[in-house]
N, C-alpha and C. Protein backbone atom coordinates (compact mmCIF):
# COMPACT_ATOMS: atom_id res chain seq x y z
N UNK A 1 75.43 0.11 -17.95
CA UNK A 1 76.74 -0.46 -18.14
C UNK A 1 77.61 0.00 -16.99
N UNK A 2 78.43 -0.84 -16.06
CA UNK A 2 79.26 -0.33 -15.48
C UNK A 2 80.06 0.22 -15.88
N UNK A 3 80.57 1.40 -14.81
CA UNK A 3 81.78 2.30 -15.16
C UNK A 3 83.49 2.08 -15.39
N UNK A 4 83.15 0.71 -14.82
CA UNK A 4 84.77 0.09 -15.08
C UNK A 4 85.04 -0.53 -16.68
N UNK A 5 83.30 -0.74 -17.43
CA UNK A 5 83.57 -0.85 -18.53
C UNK A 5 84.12 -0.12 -19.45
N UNK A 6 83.77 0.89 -19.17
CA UNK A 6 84.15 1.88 -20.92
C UNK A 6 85.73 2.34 -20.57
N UNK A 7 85.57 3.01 -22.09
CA UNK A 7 87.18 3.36 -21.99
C UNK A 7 87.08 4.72 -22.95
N UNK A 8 88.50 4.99 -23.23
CA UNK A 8 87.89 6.01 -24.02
C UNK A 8 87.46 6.13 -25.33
N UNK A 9 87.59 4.85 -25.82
CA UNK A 9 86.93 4.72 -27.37
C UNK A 9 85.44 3.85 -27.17
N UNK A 10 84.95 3.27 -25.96
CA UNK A 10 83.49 3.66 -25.49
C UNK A 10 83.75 1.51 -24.68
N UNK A 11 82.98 0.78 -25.29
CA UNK A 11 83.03 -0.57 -24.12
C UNK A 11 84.16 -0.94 -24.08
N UNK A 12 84.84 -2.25 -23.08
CA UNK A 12 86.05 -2.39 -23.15
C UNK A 12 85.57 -4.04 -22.43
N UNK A 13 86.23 -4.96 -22.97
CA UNK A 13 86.41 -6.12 -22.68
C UNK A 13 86.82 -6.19 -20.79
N UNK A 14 85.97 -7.29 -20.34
CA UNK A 14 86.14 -7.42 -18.71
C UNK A 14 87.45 -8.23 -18.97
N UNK A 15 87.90 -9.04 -20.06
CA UNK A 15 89.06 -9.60 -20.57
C UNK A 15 90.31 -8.90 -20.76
N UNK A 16 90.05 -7.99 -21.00
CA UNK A 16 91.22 -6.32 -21.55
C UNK A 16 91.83 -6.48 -20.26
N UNK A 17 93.55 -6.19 -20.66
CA UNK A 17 94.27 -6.47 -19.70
C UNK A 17 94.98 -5.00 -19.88
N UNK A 18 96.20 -4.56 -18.55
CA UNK A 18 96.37 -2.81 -18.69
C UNK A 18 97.40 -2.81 -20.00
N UNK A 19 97.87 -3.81 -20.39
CA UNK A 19 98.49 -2.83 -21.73
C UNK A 19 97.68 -2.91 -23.31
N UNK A 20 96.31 -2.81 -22.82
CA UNK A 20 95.31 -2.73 -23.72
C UNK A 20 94.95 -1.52 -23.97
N UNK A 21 95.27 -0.38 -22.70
CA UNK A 21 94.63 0.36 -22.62
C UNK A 21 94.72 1.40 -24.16
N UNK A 22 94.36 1.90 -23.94
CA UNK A 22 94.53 3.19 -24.99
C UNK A 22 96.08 4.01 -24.80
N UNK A 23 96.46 4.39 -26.41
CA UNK A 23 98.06 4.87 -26.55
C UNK A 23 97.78 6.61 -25.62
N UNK A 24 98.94 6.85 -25.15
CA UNK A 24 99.30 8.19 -24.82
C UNK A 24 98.02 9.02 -25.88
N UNK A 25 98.27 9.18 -27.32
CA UNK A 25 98.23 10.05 -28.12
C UNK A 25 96.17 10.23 -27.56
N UNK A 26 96.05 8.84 -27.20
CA UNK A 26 94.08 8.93 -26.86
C UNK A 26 93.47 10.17 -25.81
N UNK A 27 94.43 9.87 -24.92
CA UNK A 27 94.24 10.80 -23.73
C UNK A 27 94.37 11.98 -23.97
N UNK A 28 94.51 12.63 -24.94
CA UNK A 28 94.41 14.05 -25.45
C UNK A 28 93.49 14.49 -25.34
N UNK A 29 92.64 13.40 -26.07
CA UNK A 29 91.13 13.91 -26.61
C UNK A 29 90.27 14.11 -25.25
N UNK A 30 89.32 14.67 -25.02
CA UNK A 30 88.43 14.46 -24.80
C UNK A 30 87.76 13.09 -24.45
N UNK A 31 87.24 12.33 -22.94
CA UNK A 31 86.44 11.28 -23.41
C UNK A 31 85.16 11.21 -23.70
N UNK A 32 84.09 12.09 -23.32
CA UNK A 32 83.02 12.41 -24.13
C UNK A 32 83.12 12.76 -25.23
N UNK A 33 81.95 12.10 -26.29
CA UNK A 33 81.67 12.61 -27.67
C UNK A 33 81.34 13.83 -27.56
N UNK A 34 80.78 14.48 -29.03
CA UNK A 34 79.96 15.71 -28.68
C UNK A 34 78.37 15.36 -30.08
N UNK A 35 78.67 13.99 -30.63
CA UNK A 35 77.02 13.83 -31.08
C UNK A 35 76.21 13.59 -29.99
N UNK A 36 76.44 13.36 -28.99
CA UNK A 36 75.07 12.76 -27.92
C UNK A 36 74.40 11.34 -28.28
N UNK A 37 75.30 10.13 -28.76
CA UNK A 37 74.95 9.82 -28.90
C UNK A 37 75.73 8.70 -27.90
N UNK A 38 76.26 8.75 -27.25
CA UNK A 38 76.85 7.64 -26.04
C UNK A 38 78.16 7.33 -26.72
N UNK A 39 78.84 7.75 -27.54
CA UNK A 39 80.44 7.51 -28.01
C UNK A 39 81.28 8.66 -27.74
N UNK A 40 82.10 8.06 -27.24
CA UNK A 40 83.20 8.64 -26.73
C UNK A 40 83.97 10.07 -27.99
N UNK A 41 84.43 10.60 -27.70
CA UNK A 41 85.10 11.80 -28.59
C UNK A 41 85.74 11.35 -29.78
N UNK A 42 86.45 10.20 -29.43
CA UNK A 42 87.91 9.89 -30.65
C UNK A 42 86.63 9.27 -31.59
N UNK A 43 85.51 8.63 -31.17
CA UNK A 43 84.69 8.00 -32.34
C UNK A 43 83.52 9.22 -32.75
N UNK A 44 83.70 9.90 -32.07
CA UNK A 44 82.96 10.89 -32.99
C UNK A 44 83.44 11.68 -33.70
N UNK A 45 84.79 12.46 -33.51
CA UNK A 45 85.81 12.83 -34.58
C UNK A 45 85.87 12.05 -35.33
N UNK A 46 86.03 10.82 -35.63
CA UNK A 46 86.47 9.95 -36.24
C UNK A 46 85.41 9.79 -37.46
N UNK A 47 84.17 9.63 -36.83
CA UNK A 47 82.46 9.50 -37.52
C UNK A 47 83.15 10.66 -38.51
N UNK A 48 82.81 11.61 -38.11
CA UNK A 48 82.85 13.44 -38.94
C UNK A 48 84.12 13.04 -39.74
N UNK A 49 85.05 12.95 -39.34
CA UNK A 49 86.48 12.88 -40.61
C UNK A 49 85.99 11.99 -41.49
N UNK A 50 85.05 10.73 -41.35
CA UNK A 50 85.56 9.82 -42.26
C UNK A 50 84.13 10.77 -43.75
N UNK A 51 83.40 11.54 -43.22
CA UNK A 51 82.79 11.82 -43.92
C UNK A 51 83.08 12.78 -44.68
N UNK A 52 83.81 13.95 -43.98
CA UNK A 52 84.97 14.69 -44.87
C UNK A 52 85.73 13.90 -46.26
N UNK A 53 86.31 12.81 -45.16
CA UNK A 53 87.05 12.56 -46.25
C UNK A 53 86.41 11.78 -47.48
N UNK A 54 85.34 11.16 -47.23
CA UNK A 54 84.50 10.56 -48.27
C UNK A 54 84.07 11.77 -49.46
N UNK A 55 83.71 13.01 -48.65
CA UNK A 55 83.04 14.18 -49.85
C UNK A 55 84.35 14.84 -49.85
N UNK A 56 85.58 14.64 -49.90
CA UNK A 56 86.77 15.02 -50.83
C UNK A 56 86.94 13.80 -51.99
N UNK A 57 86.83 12.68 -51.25
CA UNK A 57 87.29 11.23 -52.50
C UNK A 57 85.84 11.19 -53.60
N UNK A 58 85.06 12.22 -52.85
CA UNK A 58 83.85 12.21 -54.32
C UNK A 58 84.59 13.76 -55.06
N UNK A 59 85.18 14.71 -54.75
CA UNK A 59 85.66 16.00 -55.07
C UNK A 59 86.79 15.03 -55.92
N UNK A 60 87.31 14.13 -56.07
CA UNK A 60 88.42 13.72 -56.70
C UNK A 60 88.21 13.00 -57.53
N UNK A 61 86.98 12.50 -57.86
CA UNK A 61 86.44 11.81 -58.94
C UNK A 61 86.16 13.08 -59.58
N UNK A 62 85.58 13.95 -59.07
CA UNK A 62 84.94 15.30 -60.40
C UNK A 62 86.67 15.73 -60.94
N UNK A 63 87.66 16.05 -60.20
CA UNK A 63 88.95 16.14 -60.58
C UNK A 63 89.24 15.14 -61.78
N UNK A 64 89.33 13.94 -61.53
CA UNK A 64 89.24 13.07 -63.08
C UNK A 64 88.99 12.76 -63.79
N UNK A 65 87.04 13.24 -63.85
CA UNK A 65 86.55 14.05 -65.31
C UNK A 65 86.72 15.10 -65.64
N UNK A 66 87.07 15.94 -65.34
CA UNK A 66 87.48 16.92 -65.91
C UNK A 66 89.03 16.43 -66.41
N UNK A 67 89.79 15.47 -66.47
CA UNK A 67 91.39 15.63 -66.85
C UNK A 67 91.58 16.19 -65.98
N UNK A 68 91.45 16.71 -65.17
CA UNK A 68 92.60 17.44 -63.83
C UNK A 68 93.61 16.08 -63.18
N UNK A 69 94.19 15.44 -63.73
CA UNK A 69 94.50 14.04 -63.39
C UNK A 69 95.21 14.71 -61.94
N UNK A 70 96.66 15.69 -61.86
CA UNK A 70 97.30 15.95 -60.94
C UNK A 70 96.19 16.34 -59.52
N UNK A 71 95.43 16.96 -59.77
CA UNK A 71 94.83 17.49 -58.81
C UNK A 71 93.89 16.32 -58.34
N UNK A 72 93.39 15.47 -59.38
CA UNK A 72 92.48 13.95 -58.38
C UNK A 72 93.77 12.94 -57.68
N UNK A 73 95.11 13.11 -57.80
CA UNK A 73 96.13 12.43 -57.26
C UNK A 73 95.66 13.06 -56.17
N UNK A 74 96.35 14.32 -56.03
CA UNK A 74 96.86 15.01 -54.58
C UNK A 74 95.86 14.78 -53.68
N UNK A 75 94.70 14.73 -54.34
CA UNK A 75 93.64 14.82 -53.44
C UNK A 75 92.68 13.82 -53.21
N UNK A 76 93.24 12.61 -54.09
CA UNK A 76 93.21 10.93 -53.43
C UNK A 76 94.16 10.30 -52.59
N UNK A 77 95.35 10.90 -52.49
CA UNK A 77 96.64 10.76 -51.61
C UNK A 77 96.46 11.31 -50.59
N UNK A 78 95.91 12.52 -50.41
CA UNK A 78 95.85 13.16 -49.34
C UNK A 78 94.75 12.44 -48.44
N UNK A 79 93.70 12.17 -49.02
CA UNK A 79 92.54 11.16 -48.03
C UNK A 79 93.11 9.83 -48.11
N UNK A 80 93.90 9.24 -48.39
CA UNK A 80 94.34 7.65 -48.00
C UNK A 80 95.57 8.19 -47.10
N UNK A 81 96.26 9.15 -46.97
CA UNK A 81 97.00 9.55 -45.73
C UNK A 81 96.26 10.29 -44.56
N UNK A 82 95.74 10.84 -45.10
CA UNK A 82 94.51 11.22 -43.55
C UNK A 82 94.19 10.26 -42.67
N UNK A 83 93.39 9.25 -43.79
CA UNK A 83 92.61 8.10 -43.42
C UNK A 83 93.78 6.98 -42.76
N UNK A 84 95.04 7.01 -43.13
CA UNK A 84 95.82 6.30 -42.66
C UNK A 84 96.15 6.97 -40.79
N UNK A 85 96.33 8.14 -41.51
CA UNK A 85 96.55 8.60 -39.76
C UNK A 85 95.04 8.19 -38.78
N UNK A 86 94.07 8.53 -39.43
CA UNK A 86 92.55 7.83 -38.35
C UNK A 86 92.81 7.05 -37.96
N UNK A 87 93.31 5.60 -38.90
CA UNK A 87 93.19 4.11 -38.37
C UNK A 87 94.58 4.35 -37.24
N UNK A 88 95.79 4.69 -37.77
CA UNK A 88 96.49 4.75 -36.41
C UNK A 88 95.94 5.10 -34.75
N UNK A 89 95.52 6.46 -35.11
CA UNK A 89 94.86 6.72 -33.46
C UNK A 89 93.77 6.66 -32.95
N UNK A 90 92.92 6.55 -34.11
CA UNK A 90 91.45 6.13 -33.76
C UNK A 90 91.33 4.17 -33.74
N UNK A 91 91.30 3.88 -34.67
CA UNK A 91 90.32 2.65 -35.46
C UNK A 91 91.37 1.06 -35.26
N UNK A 92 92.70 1.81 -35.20
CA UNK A 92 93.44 0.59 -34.35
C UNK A 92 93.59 0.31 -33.35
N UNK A 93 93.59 1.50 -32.38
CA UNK A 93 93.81 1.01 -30.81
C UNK A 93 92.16 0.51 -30.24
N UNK A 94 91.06 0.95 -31.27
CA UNK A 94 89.69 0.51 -30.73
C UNK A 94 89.80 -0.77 -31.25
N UNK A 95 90.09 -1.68 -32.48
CA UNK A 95 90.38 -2.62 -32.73
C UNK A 95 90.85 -3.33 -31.87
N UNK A 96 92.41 -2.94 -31.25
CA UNK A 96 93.00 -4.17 -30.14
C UNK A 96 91.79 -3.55 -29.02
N UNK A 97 91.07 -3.15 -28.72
CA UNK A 97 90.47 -3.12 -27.21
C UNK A 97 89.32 -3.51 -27.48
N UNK A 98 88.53 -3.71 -28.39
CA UNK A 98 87.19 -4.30 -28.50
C UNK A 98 86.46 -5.47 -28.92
N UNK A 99 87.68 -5.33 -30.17
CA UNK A 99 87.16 -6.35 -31.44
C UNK A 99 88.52 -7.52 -31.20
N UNK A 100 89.71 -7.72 -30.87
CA UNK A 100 90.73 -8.75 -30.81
C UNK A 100 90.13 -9.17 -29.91
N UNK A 101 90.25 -9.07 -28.51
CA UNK A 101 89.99 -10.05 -27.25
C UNK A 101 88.60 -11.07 -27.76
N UNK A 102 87.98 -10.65 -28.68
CA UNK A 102 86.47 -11.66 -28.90
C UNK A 102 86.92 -12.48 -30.47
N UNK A 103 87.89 -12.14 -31.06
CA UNK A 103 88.05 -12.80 -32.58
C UNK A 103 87.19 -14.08 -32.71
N UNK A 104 87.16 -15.08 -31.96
CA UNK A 104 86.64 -16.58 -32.24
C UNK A 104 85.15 -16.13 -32.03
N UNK A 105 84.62 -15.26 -31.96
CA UNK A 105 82.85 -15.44 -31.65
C UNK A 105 82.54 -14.02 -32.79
N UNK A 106 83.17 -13.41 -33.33
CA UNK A 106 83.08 -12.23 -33.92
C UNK A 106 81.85 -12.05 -34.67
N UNK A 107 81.58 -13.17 -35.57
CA UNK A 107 80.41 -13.21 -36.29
C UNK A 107 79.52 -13.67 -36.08
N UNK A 108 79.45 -14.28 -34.92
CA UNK A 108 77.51 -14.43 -33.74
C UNK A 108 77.31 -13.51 -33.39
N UNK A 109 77.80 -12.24 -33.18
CA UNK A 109 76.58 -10.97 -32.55
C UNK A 109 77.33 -9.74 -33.59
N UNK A 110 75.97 -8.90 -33.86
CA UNK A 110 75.77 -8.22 -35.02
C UNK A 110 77.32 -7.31 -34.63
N UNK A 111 77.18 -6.74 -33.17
CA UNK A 111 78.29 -5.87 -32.64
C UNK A 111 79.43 -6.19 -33.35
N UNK A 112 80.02 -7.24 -32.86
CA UNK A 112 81.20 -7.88 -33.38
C UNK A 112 81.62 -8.09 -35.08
N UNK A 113 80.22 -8.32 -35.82
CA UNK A 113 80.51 -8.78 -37.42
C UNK A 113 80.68 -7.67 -38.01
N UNK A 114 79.91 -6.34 -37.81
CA UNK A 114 79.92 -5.67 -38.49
C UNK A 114 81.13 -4.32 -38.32
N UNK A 115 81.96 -5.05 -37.34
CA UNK A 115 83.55 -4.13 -36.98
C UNK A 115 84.02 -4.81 -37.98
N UNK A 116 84.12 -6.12 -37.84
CA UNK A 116 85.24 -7.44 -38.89
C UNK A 116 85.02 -6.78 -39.78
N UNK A 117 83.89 -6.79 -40.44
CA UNK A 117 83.42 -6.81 -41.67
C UNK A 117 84.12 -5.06 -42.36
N UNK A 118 84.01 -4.23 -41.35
CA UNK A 118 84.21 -3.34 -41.73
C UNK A 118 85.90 -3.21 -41.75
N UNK A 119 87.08 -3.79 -40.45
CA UNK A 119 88.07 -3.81 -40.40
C UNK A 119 88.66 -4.80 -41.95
N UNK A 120 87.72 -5.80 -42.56
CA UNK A 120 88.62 -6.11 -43.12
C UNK A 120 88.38 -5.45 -44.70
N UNK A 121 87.41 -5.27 -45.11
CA UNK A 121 86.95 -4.45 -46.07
C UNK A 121 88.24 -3.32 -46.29
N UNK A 122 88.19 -2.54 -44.70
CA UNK A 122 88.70 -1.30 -44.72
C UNK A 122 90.38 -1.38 -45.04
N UNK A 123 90.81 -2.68 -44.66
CA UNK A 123 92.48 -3.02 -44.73
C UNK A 123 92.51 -3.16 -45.90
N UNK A 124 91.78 -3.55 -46.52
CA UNK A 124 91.70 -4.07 -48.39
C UNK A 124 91.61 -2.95 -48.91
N UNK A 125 90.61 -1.66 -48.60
CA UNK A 125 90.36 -0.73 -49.33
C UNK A 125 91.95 0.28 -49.22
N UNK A 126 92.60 0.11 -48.17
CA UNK A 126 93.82 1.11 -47.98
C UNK A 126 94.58 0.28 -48.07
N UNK A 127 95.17 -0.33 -48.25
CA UNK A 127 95.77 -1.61 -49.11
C UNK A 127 96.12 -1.18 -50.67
N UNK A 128 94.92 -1.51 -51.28
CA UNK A 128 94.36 -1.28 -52.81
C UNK A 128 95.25 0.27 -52.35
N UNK A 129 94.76 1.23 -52.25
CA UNK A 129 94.81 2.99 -52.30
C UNK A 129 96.43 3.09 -51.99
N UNK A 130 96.83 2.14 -51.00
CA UNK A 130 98.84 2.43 -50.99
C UNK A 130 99.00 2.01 -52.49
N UNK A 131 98.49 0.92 -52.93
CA UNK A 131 99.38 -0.13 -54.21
C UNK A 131 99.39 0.67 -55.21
N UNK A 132 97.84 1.56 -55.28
CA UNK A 132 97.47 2.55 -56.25
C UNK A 132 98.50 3.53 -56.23
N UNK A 133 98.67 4.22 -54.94
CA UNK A 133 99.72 5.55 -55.43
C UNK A 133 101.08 5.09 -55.63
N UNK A 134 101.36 4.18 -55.42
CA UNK A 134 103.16 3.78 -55.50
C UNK A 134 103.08 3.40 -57.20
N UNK A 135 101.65 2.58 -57.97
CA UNK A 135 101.80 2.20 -58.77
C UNK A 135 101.63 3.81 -59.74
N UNK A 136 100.55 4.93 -59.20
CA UNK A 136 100.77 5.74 -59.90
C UNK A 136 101.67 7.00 -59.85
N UNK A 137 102.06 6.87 -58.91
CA UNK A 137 102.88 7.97 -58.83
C UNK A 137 104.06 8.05 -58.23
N UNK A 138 105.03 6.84 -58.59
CA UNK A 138 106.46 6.64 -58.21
C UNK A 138 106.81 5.06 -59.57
N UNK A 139 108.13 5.17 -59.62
CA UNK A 139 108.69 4.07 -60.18
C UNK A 139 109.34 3.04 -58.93
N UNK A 140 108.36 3.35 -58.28
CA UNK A 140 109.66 2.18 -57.33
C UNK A 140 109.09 0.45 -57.84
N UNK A 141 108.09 0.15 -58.59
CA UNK A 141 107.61 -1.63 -58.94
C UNK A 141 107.92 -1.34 -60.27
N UNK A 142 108.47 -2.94 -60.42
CA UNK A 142 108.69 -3.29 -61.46
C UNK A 142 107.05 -3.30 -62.82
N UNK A 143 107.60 -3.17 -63.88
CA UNK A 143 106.33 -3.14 -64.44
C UNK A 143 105.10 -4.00 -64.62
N UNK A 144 106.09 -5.17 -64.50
CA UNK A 144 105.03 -6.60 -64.35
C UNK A 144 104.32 -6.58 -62.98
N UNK A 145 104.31 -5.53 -62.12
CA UNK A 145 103.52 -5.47 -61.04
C UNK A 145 102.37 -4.27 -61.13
N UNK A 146 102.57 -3.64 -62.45
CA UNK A 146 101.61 -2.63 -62.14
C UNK A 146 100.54 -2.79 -63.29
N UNK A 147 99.62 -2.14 -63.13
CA UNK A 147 98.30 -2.93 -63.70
C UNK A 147 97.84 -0.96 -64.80
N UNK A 148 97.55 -1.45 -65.88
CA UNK A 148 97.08 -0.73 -66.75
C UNK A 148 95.87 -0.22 -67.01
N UNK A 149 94.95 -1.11 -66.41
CA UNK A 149 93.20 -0.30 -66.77
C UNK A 149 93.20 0.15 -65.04
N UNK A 150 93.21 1.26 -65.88
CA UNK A 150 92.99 2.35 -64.38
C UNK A 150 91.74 2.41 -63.57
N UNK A 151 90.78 2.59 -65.15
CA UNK A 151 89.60 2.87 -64.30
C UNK A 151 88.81 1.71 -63.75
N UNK A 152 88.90 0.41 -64.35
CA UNK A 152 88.60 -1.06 -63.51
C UNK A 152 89.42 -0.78 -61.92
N UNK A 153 90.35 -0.47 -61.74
CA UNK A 153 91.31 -0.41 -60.32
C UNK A 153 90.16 0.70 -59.87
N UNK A 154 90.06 2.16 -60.46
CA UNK A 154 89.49 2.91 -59.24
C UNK A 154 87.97 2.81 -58.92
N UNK A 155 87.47 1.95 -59.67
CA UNK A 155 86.19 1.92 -59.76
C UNK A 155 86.34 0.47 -58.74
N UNK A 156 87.79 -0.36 -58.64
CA UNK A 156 87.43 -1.44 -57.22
C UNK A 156 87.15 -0.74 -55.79
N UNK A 157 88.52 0.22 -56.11
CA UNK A 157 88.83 0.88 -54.74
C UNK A 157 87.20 2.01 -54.26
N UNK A 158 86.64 2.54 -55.31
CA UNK A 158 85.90 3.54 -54.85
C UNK A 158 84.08 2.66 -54.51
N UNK A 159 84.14 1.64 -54.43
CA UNK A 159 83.46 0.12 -54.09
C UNK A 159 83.91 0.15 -52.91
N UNK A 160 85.10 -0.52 -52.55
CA UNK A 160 85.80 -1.12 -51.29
C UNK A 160 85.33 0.10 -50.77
N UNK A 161 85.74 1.67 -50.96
CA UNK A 161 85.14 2.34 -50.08
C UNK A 161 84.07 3.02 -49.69
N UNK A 162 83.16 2.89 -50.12
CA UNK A 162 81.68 2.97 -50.17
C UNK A 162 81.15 1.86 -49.14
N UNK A 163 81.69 0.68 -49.26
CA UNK A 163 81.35 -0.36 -48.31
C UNK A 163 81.85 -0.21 -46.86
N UNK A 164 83.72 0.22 -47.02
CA UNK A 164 83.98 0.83 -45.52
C UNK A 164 83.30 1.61 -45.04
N UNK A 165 82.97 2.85 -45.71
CA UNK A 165 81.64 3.92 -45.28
C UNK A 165 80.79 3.41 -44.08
N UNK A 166 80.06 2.43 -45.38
CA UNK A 166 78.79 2.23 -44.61
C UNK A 166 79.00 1.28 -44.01
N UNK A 167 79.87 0.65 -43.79
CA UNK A 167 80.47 -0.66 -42.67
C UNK A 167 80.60 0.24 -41.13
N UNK A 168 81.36 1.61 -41.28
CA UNK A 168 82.31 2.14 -40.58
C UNK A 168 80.70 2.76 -39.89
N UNK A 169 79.72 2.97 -40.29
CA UNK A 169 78.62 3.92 -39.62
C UNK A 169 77.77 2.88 -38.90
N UNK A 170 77.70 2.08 -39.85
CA UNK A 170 77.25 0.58 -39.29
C UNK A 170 78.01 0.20 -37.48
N UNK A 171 79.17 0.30 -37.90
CA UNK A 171 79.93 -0.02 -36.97
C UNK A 171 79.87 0.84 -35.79
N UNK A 172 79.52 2.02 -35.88
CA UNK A 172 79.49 2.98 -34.67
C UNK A 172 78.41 3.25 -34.23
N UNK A 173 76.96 2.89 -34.97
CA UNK A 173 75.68 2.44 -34.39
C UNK A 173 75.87 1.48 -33.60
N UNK A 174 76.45 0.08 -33.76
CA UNK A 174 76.19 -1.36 -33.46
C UNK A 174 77.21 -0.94 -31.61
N UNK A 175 78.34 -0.16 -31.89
CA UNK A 175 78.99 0.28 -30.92
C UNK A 175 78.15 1.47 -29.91
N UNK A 176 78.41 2.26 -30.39
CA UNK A 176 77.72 3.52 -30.01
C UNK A 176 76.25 4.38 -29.38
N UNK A 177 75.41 3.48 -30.89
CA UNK A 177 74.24 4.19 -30.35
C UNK A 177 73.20 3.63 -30.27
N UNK A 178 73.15 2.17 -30.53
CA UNK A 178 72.29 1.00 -29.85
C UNK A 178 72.56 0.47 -28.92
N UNK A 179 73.57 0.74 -27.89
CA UNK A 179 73.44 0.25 -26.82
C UNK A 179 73.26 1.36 -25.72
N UNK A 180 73.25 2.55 -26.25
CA UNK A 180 72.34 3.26 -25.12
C UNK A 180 71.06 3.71 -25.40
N UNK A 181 70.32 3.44 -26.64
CA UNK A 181 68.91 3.39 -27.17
C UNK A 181 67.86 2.81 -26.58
């Protein structure tokens, strides 16, 4: 691959124009990974957090059998704000630099479908997880907006994210580590 391709979240469109580039906050990091697997740093932090945060959102289901209801909040809030900060500096600025410039061909090559697939999954799943904490843990909606069988809702959301998961690993193979294989 030429060197004018990559960037620091790893290929970059010959289409990518300079205010594509990556935000201030990218250039912090590191641009080497440290799996060895040909991805850049921010996607390998990124790999490792999202798995953290997956074996806390399973630590927060054991919190809500047991009745610990407060403690599976804090600590389902706390991973849909984590996870919110990822997509800011990780998973959105790789979005506008990889996956926008190609939108109309997205789902003819595996590369491309299985970002969509995972970007839109993943907007739905943190979507669902905002609607969830405002609906559980603030009065700001009216009541005819908030929904009563709880565990049908967390049993959508903890679906939606099981699929981002494995969308999101999917996604950093199809990026990452099949094209230097």
């Amino acid at each position: 691959m030429p060197e004018s391709m990559k960037t620091t979240f790893g290929l970059k469109s010959s289409r990518a124009t300079e205010h594509d580039r990556a935000p201030v906050m990218m250039s912090l990091f590191p641009v080497k990974g440290f799996l060895g697997t040909g991805a850049p740093f921010a996607a390998d932090f990124n790999l490792v957090m999202q798995f953290i945060l997956g074996a806390a959102l399973i630590a927060g289901v054991f919190f809500a059998k047991q009745k610990r209801f407060r403690a599976h909040g804090v600590c389902q809030t706390t991973v849909l704000l984590v996870n919110l900060l990822m997509i800011g500096l990780v998973m959105g600025p790789s979005f506008q630099q990889q996956l926008r410039p190609h939108l109309p061909k997205v789902f003819h090559r595996f590369y491309y479908a299985v970002a969509m697939t995972h970007t839109l999954v993943g907007i739905a799943a943190e979507t669902l997880g905002l609607y969830i904490v405002v609906v559980a843990g603030t009065n700001l909606l009216p009541q005819w907006l908030c929904f009563t069988h709880w565990k049908r809702w967390m049993w959508v959301e903890a679906t939606l994210w099981s699929i981002v998961l494995v969308s999101g690993v999917g996604t950093y193979y199809a990026w990452y580590v099949a094209p230097f294989g």
